[in-house]
PDB file of N, CA and C in Angstrom:
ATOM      1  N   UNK A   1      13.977  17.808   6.959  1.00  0.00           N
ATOM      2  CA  UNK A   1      13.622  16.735   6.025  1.00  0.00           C
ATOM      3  C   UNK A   1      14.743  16.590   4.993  1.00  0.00           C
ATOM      4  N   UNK A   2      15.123  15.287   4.957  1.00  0.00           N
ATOM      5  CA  UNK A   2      16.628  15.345   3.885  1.00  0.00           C
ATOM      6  C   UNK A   2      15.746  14.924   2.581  1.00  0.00           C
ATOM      7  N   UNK A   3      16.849  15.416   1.401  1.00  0.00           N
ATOM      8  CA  UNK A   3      16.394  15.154   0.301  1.00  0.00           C
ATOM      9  C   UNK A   3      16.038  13.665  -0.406  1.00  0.00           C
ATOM     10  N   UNK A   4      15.895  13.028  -1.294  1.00  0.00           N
ATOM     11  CA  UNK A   4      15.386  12.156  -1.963  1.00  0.00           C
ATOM     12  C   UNK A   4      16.498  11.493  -2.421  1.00  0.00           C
ATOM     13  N   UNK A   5      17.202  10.644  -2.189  1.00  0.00           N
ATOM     14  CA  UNK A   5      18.358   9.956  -2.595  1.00  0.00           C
ATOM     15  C   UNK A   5      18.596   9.094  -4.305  1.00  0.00           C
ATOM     16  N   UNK A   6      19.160   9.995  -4.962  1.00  0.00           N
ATOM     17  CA  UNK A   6      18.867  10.515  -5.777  1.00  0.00           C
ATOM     18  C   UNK A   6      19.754   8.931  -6.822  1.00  0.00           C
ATOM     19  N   UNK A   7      19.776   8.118  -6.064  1.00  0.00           N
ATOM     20  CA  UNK A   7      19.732   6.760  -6.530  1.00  0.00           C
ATOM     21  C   UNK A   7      18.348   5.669  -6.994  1.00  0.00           C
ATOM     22  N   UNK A   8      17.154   6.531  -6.750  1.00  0.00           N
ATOM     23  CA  UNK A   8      15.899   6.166  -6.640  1.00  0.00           C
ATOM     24  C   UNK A   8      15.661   6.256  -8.230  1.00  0.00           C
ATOM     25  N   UNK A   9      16.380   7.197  -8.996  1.00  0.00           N
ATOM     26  CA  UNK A   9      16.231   7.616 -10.234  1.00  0.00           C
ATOM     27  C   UNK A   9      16.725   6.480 -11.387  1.00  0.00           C
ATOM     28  N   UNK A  10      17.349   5.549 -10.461  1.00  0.00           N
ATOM     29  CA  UNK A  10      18.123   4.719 -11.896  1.00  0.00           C
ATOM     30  C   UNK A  10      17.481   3.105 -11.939  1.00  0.00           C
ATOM     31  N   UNK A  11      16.674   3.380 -10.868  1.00  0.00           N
ATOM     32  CA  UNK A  11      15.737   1.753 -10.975  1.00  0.00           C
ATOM     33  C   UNK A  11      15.045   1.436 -11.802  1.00  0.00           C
ATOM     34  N   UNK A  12      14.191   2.699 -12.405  1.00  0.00           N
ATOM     35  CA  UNK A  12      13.289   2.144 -13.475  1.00  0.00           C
ATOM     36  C   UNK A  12      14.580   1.846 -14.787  1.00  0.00           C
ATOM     37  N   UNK A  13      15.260   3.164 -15.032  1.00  0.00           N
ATOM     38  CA  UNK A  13      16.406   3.068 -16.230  1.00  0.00           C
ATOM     39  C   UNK A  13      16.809   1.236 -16.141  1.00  0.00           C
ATOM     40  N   UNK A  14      17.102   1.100 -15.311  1.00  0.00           N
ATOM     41  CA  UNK A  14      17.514  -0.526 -14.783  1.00  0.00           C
ATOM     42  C   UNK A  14      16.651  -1.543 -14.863  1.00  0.00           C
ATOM     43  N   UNK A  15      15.609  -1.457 -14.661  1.00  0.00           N
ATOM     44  CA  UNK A  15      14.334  -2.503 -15.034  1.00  0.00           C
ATOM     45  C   UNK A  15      14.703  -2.375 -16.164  1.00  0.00           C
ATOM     46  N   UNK A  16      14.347  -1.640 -17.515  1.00  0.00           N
ATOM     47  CA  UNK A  16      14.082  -1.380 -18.443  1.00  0.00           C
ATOM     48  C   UNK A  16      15.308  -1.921 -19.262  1.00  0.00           C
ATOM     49  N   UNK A  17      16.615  -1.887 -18.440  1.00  0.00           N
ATOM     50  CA  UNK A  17      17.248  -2.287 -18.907  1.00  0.00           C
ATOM     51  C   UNK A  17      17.903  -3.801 -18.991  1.00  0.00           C
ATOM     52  N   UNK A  18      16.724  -4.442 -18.007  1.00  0.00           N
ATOM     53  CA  UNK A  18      17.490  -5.777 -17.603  1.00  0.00           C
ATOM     54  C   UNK A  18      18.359  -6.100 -16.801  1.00  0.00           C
ATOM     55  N   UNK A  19      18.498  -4.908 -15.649  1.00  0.00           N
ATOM     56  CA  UNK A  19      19.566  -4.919 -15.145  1.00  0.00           C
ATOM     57  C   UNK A  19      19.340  -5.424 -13.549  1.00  0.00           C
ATOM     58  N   UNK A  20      17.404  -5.085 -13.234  1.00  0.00           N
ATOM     59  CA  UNK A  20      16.600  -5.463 -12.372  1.00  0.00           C
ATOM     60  C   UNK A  20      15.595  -6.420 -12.907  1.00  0.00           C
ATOM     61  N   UNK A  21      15.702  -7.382 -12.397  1.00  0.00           N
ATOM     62  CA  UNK A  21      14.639  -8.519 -12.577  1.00  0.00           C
ATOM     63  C   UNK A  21      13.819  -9.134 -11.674  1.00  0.00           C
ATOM     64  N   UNK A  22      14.566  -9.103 -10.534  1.00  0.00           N
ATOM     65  CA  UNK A  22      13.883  -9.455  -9.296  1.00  0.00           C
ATOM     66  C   UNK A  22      13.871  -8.283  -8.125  1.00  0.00           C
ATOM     67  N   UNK A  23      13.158  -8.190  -7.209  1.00  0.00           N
ATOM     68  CA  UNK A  23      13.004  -7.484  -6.305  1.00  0.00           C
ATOM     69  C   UNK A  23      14.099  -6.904  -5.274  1.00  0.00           C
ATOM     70  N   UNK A  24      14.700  -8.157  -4.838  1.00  0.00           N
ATOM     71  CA  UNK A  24      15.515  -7.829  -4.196  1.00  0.00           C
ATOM     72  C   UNK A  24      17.434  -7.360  -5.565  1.00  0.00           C
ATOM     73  N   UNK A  25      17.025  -7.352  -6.889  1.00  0.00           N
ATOM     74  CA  UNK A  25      18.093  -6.842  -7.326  1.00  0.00           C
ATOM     75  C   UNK A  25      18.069  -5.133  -7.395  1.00  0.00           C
ATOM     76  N   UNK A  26      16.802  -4.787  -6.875  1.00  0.00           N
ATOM     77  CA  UNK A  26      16.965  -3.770  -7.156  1.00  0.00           C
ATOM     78  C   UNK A  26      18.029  -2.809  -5.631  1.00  0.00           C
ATOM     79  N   UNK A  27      18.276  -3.914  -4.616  1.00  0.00           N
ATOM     80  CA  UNK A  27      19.119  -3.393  -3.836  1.00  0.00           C
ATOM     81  C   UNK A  27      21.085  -3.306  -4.153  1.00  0.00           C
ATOM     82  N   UNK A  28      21.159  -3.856  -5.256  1.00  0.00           N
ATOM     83  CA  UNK A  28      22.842  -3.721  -5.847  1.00  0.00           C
ATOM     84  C   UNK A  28      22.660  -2.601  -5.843  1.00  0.00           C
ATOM     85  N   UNK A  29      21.548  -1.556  -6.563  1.00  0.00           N
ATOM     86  CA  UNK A  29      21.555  -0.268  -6.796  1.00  0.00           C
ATOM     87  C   UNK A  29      21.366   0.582  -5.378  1.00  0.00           C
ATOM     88  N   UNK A  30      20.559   0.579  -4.584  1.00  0.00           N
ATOM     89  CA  UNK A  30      20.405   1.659  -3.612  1.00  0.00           C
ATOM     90  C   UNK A  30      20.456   0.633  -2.209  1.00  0.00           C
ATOM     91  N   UNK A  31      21.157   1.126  -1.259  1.00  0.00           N
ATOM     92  CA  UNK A  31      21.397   0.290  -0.033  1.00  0.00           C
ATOM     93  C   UNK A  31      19.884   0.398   0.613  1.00  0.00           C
ATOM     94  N   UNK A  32      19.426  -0.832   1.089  1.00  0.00           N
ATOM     95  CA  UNK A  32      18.087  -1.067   1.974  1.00  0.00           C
ATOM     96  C   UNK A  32      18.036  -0.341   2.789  1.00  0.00           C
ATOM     97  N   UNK A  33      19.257   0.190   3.464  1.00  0.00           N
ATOM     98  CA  UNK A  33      18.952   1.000   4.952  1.00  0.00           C
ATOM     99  C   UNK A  33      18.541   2.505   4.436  1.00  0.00           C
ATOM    100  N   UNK A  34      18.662   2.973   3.139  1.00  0.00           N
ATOM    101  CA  UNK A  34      17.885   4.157   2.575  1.00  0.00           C
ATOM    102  C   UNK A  34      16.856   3.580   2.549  1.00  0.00           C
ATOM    103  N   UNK A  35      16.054   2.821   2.181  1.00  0.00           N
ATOM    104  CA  UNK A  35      14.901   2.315   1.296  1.00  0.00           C
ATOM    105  C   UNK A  35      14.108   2.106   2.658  1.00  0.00           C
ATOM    106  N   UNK A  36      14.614   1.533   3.777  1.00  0.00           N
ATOM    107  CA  UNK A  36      14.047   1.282   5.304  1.00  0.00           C
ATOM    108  C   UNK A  36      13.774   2.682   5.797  1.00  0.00           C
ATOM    109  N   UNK A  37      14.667   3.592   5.650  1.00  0.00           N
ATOM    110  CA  UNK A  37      14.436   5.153   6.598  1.00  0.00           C
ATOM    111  C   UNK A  37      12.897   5.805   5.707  1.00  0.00           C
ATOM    112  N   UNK A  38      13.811   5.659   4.097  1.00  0.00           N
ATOM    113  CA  UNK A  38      12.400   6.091   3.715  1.00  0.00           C
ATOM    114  C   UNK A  38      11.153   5.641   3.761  1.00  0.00           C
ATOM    115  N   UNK A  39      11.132   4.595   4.252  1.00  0.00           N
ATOM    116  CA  UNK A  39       9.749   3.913   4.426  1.00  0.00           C
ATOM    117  C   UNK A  39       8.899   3.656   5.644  1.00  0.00           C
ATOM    118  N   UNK A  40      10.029   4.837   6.768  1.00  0.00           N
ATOM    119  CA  UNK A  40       9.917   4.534   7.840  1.00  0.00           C
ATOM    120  C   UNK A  40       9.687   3.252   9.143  1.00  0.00           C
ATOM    121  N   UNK A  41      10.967   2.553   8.216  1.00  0.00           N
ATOM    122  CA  UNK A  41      10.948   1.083   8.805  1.00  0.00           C
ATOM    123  C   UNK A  41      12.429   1.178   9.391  1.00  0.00           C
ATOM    124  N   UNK A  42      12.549   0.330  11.085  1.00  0.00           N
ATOM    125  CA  UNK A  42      13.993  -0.141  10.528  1.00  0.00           C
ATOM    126  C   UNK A  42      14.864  -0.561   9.963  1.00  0.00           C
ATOM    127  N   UNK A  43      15.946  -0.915   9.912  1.00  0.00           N
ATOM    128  CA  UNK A  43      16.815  -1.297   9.610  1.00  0.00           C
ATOM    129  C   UNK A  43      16.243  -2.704   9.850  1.00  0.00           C
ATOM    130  N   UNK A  44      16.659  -3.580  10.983  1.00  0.00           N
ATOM    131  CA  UNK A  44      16.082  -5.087  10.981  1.00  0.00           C
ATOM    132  C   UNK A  44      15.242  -5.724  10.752  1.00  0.00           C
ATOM    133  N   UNK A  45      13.881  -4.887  10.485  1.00  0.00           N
ATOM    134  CA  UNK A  45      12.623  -4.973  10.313  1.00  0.00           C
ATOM    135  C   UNK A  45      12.488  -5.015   8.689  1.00  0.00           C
ATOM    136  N   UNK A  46      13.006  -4.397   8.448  1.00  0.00           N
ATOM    137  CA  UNK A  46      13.373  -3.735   6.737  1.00  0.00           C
ATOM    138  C   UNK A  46      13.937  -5.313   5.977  1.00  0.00           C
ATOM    139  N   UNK A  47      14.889  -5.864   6.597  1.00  0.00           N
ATOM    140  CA  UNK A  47      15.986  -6.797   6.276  1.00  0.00           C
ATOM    141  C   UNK A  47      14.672  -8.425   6.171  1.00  0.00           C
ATOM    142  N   UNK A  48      13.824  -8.626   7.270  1.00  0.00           N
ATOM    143  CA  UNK A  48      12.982  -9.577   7.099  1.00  0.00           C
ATOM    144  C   UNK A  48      12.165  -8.921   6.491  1.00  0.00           C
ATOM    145  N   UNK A  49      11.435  -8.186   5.901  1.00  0.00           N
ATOM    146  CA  UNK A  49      10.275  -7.846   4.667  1.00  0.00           C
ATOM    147  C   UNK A  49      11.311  -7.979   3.605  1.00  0.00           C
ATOM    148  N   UNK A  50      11.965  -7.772   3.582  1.00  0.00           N
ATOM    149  CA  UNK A  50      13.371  -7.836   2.372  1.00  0.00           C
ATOM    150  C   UNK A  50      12.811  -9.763   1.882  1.00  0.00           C
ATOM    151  N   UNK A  51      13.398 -10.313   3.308  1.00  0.00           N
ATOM    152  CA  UNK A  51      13.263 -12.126   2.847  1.00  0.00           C
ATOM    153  C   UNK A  51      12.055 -12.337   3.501  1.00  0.00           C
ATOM    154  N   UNK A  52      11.106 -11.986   3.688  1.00  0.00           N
ATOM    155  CA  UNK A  52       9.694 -12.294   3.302  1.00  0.00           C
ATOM    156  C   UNK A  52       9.091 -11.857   3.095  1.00  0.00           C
ATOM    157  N   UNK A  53       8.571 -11.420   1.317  1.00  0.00           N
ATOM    158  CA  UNK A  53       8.121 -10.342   1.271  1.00  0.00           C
ATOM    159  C   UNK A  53       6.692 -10.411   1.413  1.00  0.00           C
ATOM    160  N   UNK A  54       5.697 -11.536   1.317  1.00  0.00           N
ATOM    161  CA  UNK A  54       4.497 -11.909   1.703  1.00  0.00           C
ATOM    162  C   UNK A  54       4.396 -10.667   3.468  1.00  0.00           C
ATOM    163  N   UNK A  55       5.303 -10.335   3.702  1.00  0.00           N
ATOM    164  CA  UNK A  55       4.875  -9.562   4.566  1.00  0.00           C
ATOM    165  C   UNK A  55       4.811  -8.407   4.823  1.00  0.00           C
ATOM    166  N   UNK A  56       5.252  -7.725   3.795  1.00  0.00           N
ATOM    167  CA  UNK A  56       4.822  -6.560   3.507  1.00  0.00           C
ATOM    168  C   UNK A  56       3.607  -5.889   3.244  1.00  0.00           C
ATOM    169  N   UNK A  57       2.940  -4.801   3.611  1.00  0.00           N
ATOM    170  CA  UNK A  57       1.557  -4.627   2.841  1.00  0.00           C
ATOM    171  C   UNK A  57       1.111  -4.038   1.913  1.00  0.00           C
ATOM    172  N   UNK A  58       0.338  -4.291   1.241  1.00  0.00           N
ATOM    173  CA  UNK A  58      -0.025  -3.726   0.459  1.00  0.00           C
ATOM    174  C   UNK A  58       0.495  -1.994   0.276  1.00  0.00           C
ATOM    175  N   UNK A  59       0.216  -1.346   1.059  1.00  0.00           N
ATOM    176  CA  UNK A  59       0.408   0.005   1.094  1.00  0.00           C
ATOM    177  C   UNK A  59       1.776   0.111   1.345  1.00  0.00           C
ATOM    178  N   UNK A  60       2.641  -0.347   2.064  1.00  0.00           N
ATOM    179  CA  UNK A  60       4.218  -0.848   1.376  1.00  0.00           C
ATOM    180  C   UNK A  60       4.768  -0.745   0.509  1.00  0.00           C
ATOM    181  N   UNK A  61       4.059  -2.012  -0.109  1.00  0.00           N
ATOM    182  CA  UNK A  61       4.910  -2.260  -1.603  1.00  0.00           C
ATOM    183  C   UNK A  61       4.367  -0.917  -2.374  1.00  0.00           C
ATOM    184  N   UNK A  62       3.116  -0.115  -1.962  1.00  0.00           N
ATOM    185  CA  UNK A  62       2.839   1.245  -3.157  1.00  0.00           C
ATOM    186  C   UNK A  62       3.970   2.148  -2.591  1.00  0.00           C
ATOM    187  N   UNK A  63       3.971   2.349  -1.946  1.00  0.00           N
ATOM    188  CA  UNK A  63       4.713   3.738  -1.172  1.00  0.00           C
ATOM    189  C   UNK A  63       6.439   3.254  -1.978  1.00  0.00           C
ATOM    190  N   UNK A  64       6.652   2.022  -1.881  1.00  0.00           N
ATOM    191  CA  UNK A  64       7.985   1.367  -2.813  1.00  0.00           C
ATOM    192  C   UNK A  64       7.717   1.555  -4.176  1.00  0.00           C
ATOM    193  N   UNK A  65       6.709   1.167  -4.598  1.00  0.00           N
ATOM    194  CA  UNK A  65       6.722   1.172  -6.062  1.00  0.00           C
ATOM    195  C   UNK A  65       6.764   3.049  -6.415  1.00  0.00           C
ATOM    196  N   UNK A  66       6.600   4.176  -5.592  1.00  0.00           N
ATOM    197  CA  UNK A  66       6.551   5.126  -5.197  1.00  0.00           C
ATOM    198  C   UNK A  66       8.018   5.797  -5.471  1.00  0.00           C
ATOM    199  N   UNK A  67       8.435   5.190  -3.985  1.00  0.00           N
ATOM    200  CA  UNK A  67       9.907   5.685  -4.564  1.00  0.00           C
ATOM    201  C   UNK A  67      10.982   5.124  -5.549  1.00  0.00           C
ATOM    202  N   UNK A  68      10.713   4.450  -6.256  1.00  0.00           N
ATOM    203  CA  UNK A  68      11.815   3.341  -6.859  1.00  0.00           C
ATOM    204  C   UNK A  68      11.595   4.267  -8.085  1.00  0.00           C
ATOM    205  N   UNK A  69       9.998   5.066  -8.138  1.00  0.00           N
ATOM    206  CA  UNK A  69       9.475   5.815  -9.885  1.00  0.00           C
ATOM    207  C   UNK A  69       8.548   4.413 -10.543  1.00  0.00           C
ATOM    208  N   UNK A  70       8.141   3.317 -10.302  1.00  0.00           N
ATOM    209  CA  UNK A  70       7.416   1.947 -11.158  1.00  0.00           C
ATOM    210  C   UNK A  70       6.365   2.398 -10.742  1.00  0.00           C
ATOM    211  N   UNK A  71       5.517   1.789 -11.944  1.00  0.00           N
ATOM    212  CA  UNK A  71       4.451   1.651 -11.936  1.00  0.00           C
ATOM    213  C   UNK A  71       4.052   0.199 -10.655  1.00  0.00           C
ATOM    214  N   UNK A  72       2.544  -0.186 -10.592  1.00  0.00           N
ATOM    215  CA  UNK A  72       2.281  -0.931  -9.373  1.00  0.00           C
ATOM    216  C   UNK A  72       2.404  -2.107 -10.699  1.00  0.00           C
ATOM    217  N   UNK A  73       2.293  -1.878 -11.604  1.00  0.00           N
ATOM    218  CA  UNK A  73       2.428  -2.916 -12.490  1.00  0.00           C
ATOM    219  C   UNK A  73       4.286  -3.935 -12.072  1.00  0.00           C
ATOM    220  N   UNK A  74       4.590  -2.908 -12.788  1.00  0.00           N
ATOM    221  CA  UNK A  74       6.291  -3.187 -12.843  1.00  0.00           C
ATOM    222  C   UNK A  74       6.629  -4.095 -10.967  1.00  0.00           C
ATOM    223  N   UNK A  75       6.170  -3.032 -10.325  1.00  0.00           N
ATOM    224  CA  UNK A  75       6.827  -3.146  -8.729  1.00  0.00           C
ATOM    225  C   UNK A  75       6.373  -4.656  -8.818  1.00  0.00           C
ATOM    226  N   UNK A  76       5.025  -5.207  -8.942  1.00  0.00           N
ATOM    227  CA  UNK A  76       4.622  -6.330  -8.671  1.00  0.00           C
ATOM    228  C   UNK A  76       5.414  -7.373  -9.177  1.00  0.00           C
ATOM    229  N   UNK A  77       5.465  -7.146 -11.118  1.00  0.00           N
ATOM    230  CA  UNK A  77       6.522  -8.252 -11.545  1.00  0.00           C
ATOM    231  C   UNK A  77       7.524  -8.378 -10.866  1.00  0.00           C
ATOM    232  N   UNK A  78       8.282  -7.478 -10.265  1.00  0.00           N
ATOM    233  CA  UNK A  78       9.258  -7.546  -9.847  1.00  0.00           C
ATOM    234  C   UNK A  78       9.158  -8.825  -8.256  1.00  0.00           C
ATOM    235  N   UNK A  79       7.713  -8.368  -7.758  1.00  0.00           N
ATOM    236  CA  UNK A  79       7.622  -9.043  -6.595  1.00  0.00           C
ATOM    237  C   UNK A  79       7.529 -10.913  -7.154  1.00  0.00           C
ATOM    238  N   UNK A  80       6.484 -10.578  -8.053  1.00  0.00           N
ATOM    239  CA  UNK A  80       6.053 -12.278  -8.647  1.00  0.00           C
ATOM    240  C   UNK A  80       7.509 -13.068  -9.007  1.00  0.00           C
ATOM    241  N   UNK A  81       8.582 -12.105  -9.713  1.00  0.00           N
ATOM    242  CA  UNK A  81       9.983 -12.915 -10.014  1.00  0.00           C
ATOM    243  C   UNK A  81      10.455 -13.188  -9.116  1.00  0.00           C
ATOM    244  N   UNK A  82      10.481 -12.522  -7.742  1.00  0.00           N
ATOM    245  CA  UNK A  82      11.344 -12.590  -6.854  1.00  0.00           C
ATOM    246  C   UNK A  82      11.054 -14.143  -6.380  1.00  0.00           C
ATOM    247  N   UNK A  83       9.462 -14.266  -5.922  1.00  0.00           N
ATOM    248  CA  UNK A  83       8.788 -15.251  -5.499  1.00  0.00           C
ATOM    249  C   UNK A  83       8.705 -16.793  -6.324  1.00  0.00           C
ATOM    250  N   UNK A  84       9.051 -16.447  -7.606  1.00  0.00           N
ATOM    251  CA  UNK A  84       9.187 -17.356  -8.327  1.00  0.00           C
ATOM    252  C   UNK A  84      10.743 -18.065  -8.712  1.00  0.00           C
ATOM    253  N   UNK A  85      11.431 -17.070  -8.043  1.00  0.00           N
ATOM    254  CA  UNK A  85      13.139 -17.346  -8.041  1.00  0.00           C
ATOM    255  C   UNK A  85      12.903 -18.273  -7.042  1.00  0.00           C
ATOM    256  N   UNK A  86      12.328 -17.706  -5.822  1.00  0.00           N
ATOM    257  CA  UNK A  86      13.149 -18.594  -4.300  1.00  0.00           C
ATOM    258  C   UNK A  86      12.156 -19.736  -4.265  1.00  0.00           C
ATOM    259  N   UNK A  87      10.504 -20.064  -4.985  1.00  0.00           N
ATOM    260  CA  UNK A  87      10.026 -21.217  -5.494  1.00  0.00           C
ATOM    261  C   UNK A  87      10.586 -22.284  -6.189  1.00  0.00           C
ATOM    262  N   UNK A  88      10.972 -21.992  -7.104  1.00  0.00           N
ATOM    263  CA  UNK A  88      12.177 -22.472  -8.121  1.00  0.00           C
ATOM    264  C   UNK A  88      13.801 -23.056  -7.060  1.00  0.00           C
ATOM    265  N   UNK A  89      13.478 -22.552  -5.890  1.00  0.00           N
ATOM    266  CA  UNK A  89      15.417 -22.454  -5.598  1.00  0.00           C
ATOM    267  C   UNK A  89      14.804 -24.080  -4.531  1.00  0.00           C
ATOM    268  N   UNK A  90      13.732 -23.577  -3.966  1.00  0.00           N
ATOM    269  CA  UNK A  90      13.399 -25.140  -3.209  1.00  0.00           C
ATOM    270  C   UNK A  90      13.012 -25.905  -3.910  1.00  0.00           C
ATOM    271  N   UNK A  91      12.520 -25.805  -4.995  1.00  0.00           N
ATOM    272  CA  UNK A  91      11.959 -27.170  -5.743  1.00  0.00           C
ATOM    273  C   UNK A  91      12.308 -27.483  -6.685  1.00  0.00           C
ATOM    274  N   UNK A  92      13.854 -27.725  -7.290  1.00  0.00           N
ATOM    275  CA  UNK A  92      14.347 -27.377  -8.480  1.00  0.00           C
ATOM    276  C   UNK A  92      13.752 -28.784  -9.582  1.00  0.00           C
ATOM    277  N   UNK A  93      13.383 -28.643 -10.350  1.00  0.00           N
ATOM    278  CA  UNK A  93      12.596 -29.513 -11.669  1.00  0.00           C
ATOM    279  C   UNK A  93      13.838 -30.068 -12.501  1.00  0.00           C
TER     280      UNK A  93
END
């Protein structure tokens, strides 16, 4: 069993800091293909829950909000911004 990739530690520091706002920013920080092994997903499989995240499940996004250190609170905003970015990107006002 390999250890805990010890990049998991600076996401919340990074929320907190503004540095994560949306969901998918929190991958500048730790590459998806960690975030896929640990979640026991592939790699390609990993990449479409990435761009749709409506398809992820519930028990998913906990086991994420899990390793990232967020609360289910935080993990979610993070999901609602994401969803409200690429809403915003098709329908611009």
């Amino acid at each position: 069993m390999r250890s805990e990739d010890a990049r998991y530690l600076i996401i919340k520091p990074m929320l907190l800091d503004g540095k994560i706002q949306t969901f998918l920013d929190i991958f500048q920080f730790i590459p998806p293909s960690i975030v896929a092994k640990d979640l026991g997903k592939r790699g390609p499989r990993f990449t479409e829950l990435m761009n749709g995240l409506e398809d992820f499940t519930l028990k998913e996004m906990l086991a994420l909000a899990r390793l990232f250190k967020l609360t289910r609170a935080e993990m979610f905003q993070l999901v609602d911004n994401q969803l409200s970015t690429r809403k915003n990107d098709k329908n611009p006002d």
